[in-house]
Protein backbone atom coordinates (compact mmCIF):
# COMPACT_ATOMS: atom_id res chain seq x y z
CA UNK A 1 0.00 0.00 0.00
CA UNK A 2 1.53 3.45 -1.19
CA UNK A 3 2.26 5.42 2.03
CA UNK A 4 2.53 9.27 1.25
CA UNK A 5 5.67 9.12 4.26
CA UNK A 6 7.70 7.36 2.25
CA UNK A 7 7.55 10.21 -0.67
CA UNK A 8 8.22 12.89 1.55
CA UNK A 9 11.71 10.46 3.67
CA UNK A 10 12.70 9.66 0.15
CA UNK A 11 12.47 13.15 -1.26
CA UNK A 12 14.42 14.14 2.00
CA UNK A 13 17.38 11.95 1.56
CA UNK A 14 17.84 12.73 -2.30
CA UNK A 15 17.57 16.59 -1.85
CA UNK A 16 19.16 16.91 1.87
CA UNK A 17 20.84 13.88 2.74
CA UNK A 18 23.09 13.75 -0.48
CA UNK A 19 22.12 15.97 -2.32
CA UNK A 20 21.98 14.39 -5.60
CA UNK A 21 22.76 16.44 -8.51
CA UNK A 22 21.44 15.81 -12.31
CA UNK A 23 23.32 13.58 -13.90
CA UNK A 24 24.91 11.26 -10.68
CA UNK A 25 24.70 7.79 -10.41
CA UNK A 26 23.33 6.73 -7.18
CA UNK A 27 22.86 2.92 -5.55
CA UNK A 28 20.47 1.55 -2.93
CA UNK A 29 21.34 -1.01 -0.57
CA UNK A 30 17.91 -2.39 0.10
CA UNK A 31 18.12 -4.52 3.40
CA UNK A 32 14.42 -6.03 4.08
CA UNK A 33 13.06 -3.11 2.69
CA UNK A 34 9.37 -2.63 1.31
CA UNK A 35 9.64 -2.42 -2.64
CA UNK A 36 7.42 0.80 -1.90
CA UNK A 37 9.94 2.19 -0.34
CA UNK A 38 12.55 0.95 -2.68
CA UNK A 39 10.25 2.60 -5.87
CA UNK A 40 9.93 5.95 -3.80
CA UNK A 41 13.52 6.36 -3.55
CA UNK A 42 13.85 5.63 -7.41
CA UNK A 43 11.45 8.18 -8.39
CA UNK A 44 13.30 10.94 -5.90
CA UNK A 45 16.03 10.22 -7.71
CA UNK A 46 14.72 10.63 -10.95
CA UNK A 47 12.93 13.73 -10.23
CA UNK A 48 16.56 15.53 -9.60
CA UNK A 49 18.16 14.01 -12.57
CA UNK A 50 20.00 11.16 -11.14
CA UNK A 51 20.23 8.00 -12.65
CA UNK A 52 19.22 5.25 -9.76
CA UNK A 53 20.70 2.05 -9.63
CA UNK A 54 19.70 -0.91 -7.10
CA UNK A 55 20.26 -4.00 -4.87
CA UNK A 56 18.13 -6.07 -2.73
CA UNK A 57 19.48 -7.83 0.46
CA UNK A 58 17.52 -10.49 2.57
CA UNK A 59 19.47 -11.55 5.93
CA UNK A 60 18.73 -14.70 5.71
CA UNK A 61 20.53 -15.12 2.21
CA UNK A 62 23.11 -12.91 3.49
CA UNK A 63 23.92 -15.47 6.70
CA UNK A 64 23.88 -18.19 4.72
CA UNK A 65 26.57 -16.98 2.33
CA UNK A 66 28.56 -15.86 5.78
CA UNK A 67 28.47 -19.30 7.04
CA UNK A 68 30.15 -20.79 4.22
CA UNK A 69 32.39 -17.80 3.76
CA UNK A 70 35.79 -18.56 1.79
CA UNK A 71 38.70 -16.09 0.68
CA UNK A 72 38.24 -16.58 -2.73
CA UNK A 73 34.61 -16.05 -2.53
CA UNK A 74 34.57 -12.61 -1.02
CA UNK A 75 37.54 -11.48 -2.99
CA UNK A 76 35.40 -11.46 -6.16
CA UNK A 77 33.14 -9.87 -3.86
CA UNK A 78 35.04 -6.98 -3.36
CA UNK A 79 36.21 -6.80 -6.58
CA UNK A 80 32.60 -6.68 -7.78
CA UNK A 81 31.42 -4.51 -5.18
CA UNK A 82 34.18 -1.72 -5.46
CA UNK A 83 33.65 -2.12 -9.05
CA UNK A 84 30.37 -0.78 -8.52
CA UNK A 85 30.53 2.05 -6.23
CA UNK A 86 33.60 3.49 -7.90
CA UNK A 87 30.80 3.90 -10.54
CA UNK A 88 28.84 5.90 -8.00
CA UNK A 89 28.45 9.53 -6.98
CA UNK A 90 26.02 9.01 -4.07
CA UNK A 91 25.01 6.30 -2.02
CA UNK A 92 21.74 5.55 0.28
CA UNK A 93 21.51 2.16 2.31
CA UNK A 94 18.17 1.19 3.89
CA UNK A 95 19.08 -1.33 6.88
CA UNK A 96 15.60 -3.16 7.93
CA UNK A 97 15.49 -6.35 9.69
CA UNK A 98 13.32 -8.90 10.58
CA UNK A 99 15.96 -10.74 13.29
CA UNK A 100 18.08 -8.20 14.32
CA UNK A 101 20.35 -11.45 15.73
CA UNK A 102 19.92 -13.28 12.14
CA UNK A 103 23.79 -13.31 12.28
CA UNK A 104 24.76 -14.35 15.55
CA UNK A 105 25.56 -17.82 14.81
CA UNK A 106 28.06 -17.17 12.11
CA UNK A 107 31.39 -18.40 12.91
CA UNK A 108 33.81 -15.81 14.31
CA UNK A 109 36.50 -16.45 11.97
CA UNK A 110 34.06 -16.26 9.01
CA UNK A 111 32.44 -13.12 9.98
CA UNK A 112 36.20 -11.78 10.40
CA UNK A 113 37.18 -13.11 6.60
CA UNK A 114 33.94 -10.96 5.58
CA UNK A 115 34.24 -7.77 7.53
CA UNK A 116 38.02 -7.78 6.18
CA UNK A 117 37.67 -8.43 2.63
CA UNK A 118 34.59 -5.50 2.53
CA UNK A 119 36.37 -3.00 4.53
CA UNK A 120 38.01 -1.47 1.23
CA UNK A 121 34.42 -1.24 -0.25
CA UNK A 122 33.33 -0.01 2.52
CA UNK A 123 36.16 2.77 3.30
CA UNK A 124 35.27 3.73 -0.88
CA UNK A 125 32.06 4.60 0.07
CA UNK A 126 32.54 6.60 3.49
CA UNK A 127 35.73 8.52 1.63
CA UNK A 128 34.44 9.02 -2.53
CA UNK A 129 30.70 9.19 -2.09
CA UNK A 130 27.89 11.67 -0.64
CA UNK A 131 26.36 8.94 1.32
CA UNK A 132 23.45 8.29 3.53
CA UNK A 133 22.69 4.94 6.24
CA UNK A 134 19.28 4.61 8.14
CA UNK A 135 17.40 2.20 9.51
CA UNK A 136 13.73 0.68 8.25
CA UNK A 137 11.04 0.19 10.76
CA UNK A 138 10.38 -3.31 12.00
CA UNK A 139 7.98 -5.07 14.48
CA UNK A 140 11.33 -6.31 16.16
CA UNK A 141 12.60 -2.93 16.40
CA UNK A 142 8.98 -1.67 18.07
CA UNK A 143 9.67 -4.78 20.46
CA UNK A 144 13.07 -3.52 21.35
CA UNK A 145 11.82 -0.26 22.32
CA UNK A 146 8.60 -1.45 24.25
CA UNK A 147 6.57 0.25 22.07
CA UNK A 148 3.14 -0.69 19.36
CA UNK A 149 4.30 -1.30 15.97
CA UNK A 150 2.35 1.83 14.86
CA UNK A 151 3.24 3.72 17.43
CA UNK A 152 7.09 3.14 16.70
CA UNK A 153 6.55 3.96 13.21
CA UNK A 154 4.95 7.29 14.13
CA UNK A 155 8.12 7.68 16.22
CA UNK A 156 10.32 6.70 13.52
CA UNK A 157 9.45 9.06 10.90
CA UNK A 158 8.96 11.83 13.47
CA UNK A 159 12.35 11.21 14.03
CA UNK A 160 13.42 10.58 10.39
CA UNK A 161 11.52 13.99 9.17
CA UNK A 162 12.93 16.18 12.30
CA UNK A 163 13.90 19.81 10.73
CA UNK A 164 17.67 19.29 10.35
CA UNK A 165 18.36 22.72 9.37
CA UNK A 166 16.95 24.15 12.10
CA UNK A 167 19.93 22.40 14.63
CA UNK A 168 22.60 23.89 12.81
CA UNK A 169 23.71 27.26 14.49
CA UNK A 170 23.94 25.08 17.75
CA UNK A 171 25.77 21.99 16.00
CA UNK A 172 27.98 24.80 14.17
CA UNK A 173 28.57 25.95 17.56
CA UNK A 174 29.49 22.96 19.06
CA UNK A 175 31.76 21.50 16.23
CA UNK A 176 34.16 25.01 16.52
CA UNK A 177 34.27 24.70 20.80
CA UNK A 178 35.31 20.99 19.67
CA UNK A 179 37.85 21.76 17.17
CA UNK A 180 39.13 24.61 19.90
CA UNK A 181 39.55 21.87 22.75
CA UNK A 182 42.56 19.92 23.79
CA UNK A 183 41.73 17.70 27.02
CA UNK A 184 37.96 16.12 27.62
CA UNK A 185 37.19 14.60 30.74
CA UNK A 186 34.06 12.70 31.29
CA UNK A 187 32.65 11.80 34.99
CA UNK A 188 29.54 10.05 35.67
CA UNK A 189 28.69 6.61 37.53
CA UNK A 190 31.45 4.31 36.92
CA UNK A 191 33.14 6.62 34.92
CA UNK A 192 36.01 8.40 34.73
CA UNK A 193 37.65 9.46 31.23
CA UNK A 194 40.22 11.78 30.05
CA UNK A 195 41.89 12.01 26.98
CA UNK A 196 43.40 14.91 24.02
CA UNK A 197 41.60 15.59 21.07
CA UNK A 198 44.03 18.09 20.00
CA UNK A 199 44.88 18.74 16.52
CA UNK A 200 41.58 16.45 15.40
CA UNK A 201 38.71 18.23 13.86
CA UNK A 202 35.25 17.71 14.99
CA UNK A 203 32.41 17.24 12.00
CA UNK A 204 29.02 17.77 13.06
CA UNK A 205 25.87 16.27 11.64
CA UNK A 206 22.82 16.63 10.48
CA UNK A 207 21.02 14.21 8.35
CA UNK A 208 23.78 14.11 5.60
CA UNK A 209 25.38 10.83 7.19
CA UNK A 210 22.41 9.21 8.71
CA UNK A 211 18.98 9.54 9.25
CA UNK A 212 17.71 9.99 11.85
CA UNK A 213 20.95 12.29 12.97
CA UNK A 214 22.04 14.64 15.65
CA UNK A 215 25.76 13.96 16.99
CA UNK A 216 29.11 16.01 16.98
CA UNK A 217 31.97 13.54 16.55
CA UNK A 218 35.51 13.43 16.45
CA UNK A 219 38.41 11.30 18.00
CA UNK A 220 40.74 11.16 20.98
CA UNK A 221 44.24 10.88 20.12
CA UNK A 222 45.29 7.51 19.99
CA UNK A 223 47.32 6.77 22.82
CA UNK A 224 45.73 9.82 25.33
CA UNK A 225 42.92 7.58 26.73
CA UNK A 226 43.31 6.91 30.30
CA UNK A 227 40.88 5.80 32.62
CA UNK A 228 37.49 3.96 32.62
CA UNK A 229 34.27 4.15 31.08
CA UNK A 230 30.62 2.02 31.37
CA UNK A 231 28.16 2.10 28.94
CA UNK A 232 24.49 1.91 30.45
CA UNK A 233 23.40 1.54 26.42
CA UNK A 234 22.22 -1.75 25.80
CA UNK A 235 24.08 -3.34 22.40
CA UNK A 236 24.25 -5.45 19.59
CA UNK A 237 27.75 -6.67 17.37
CA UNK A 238 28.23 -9.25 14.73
CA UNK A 239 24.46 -10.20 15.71
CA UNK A 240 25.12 -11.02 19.96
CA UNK A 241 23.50 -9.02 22.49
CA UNK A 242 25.97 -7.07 25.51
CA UNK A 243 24.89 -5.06 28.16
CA UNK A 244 27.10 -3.22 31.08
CA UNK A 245 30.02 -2.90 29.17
CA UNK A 246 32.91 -1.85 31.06
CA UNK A 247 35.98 -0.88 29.58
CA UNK A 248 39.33 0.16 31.55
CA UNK A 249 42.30 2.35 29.92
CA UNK A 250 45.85 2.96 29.64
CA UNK A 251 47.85 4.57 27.13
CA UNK A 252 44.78 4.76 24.61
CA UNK A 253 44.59 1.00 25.07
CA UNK A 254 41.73 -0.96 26.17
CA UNK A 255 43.29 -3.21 28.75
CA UNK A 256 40.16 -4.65 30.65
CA UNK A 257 36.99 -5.27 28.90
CA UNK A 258 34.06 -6.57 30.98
CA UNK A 259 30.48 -7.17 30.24
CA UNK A 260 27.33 -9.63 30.28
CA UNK A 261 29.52 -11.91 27.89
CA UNK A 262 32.95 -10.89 28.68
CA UNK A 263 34.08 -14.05 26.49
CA UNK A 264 32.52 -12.76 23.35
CA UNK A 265 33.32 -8.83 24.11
CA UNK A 266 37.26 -9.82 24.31
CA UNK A 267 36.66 -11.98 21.25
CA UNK A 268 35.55 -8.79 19.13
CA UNK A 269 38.55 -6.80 20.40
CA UNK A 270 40.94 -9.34 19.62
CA UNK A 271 40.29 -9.15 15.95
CA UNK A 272 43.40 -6.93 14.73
CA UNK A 273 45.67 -4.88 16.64
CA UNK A 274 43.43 -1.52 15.95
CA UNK A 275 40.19 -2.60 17.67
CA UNK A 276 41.78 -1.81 21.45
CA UNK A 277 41.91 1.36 20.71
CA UNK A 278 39.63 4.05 20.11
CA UNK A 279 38.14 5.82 16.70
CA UNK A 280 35.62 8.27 17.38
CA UNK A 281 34.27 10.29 20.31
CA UNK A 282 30.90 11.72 20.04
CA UNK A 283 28.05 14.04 21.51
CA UNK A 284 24.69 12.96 20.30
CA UNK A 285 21.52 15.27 21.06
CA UNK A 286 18.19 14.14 18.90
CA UNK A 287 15.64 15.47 20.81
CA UNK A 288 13.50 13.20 19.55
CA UNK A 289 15.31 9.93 20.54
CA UNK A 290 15.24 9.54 24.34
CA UNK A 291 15.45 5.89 25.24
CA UNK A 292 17.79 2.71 23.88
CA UNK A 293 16.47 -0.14 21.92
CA UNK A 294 20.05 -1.82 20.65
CA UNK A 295 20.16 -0.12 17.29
CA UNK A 296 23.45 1.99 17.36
CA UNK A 297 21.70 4.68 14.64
CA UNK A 298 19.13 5.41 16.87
CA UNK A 299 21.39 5.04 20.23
CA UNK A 300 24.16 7.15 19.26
CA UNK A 301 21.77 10.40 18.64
CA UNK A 302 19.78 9.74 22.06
CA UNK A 303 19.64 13.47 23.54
CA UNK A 304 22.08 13.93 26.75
CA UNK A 305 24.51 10.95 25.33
CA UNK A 306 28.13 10.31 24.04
CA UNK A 307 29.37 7.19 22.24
CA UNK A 308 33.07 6.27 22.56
CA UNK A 309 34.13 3.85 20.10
CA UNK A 310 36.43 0.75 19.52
CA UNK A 311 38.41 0.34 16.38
CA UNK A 312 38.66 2.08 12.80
CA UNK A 313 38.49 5.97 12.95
CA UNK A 314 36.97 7.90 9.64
CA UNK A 315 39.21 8.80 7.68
CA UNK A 316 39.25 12.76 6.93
CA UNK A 317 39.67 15.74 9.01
CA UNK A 318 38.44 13.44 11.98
CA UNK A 319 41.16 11.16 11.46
CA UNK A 320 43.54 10.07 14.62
CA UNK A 321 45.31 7.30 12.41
CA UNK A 322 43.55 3.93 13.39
CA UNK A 323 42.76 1.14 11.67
CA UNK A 324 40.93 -1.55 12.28
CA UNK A 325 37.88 -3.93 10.37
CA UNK A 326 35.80 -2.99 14.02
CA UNK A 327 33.93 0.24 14.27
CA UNK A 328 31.82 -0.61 17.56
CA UNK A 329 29.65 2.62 18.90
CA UNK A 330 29.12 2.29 22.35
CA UNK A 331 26.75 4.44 24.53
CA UNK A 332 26.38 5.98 27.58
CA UNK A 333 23.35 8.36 29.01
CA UNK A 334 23.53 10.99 31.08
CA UNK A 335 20.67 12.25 31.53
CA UNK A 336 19.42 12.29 35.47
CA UNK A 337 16.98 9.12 34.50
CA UNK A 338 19.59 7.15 33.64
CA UNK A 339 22.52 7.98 36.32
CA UNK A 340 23.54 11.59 35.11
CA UNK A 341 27.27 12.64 34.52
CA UNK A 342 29.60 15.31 32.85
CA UNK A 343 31.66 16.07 30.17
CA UNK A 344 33.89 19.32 30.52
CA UNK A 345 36.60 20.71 28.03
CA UNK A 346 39.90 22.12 28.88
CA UNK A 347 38.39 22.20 32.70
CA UNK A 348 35.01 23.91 31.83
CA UNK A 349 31.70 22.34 32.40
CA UNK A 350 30.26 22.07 28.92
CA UNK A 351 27.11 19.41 29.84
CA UNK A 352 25.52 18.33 33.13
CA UNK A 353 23.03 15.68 33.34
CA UNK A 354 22.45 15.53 29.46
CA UNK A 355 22.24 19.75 29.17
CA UNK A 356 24.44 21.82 27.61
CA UNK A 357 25.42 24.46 30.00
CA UNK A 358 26.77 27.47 27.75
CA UNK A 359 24.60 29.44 25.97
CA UNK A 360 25.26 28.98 22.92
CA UNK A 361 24.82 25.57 22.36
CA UNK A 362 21.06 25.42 24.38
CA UNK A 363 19.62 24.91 21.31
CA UNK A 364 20.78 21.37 20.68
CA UNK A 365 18.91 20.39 24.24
């Protein structure tokens, strides 16, 4: 059934998101996606002159060709893959989900042979294209977040829809105090962080990246991380569930990591030398997105949080050098419901309990 929403989200991510310009080739990655959806994102495309090219995923098929994963395999996979995007301009994947654990039982040395043999795709993509990522709505994901499937889809394209442009003096704001800092230093219940961010820009965003958006990211320098830090974000990697994360620092190196599955946690950092350290540090502030439910884009933009992340950093002005085939965004809230805490730069409070603090950046609360 043709749902008007999907017009208007489509329209949003051609003009906004990538802003796709007559004449550029652009592919969707369809992951369990309604064809509706997949047609309304055609038609954008057409509309401003693009020239719309497509694939359709299924998990299901996907796992199975993980389990049986070989090097020669998903070498002609890359080669076939890269061979596309390089053909590409802009880039939108649509990440639905019936299982959000479809992959859990893929072997760990498969899922590594995968993840490394994409990566260059992958890093194509983030570096060459105007891309986009975001999330379909799913009963599972309504389940996850304890709400009615149509009341999560309300949620999801108020969300998806939020006015962008309107956060933008305050993100602006907040990406030059970033790019002006040296030493963050983040307090809260079973945390205590510090680490440099000198000489690393900060890139703020607003539904260019993802949808929906709202964060402020950059990275620590590499070996300045000291201390500890525990996520109260629920999570989900390579398709197993962790909760109460703990990880302990020294030297920009995770030395301890604890959790629900400590086994599988230390398993995951284990896979290169890169994923014991961190990538990105970020401020998220959606509004709109309040409350967890194990889908990192809608975690990492909960209002009053910051993610701190394991492994590969983006390459680009937020660049702090490593590499790694992990990129693992994990959460903590501060807001008072969930424990409170603080982040201040160079020794200045900059947010308590989830709120910014200076003027100028009360927008983005």
């Amino acid at each position: 059934m043709h749902d008007p929403r999907h017009d208007k989200l489509a329209r949003q991510l051609i003009s906004h998101s990538v802003s796709l310009q007559a004449g550029e080739n652009i592919l969707f990655d369809l992951y369990d996606t309604p064809l509706e959806m997949g047609i309304a994102l055609i038609r954008a495309a057409r509309e401003a002159g693009g020239v719309p090219h497509v694939q359709v995923h299924d998990a299901r098929l996907t796992r199975e060709l993980q389990m049986g994963a070989t090097e020669a395999q998903y070498e002609d996979c890359s080669v076939v893959q890269m061979n596309l995007i390089e053909r590409m301009q802009a880039y939108i994947a649509i990440r639905g989900s019936h299982n959000i654990t479809e992959s859990s039982d893929v072997p760990t040395d498969r899922m590594k042979l995968v993840t490394s043999k994409m990566r260059p795709v992958m890093n194509h993509r983030v570096q060459k294209t105007k891309w986009c990522v975001l999330r379909w709505p799913s009963p599972s994901m309504a389940q996850l977040s304890n709400m009615s499937t149509e009341a999560f889809e309300e949620f999801y394209y108020r969300v998806c829809l939020l006015d962008y442009a309107a956060l933008a003096p305050g993100m602006k704001a907040l990406e030059t105090l970033m790019d002006e800092t040296k030493d963050v230093h983040i307090t809260g219940p079973g945390t205590d962080l510090r680490f440099c961010i000198a000489g690393i820009q900060s890139e703020a965003c607003g539904g260019e990246k993802n949808i929906p958006d709202g964060e402020c990211f950059t990275a620590p320098v590499k070996e300045s991380v000291e201390g500890v830090v525990s996520y109260n974000a629920p999570t989900i990697y390579q398709g197993i569930a962790f909760d109460s994360v703990r990880l302990e620092f020294s030297n920009g190196k995770i030395i301890k990591a604890t959790a629900n599955n400590t086994e599988a946690i230390n398993r995951i950092l284990d896979s290169d030398e890169g994923a014991r350290y961190v990538g990105e540090f970020a401020i998220g502030f959606n509004r709109e997105v309040l409350h967890p439910m194990r889908d990192i884009l809608f975690d990492e933009k909960i209002a009053g949080s910051f993610h701190f992340t394991p492994g590969q950093a983006y390459e680009g002005k937020t660049d702090n050098g490593n590499r790694s085939q992990i990129h693992w965004d994990l959460v903590c809230i501060q807001r008072p419901d969930y424990g409170g805490g603080e982040i201040s730069f160079d020794g200045k409070l900059i947010r308590k309990d989830g709120k910014f603090v200076l003027p100028e950046l009360e927008s983005l609360n």
